[in-house]
Protein backbone atom coordinates (compact mmCIF):
# COMPACT_ATOMS: atom_id res chain seq x y z
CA UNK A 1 3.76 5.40 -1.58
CA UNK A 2 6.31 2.84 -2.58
CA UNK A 3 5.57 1.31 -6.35
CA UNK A 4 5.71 -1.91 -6.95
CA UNK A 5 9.26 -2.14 -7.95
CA UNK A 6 10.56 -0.25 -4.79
CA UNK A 7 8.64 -3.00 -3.13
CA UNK A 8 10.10 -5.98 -4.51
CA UNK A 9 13.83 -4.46 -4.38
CA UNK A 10 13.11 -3.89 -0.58
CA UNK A 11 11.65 -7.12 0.00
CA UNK A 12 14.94 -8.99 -1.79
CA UNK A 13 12.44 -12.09 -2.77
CA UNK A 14 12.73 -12.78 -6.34
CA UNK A 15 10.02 -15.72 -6.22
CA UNK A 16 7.04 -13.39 -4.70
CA UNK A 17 4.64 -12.62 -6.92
CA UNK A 18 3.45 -8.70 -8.27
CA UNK A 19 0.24 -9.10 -6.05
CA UNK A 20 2.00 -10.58 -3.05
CA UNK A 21 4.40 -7.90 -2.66
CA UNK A 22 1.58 -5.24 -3.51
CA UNK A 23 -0.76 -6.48 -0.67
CA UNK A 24 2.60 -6.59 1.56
CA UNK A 25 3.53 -3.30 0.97
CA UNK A 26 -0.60 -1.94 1.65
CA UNK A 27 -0.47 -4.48 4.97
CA UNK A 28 2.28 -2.37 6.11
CA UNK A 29 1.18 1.11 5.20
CA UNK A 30 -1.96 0.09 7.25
CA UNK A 31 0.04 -0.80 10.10
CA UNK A 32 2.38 2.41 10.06
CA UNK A 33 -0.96 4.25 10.46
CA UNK A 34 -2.46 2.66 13.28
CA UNK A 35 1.11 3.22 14.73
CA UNK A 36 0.92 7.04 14.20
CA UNK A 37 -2.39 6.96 15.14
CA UNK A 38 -1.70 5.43 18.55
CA UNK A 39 1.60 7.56 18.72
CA UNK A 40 -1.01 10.62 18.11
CA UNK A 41 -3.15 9.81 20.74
CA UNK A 42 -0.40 8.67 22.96
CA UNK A 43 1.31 12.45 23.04
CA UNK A 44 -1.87 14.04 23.10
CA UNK A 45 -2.81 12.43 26.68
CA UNK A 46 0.80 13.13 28.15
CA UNK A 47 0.50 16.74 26.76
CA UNK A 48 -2.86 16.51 28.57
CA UNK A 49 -1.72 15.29 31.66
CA UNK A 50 1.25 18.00 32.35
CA UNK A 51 0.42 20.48 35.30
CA UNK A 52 -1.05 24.02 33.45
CA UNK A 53 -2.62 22.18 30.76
């Protein structure tokens, strides 16, 4: 996970705050899941679809 000063270098924003950066940076771990997630699900129902599976 990214710490807060990984965060704020990536983000380039010198006026946002400790906590907005923090809740930016858990927003977008909690979207990269639901991403692999869906990517997850996604392969497993091609894999499931091939002929001999």
């Amino acid at each position: 996970m990214l710490n807060l000063e990984q965060v704020k270098k990536i983000l380039n924003d010198p006026a946002i705050s400790d906590s907005e950066a923090l809740e930016i940076r858990d927003h977008l771990y909690s979207l990269a899941e639901i991403i692999f997630e869906q990517w997850q699900s996604q392969r497993e129902n091609d894999k499931a679809r091939r002929p001999g599976h």
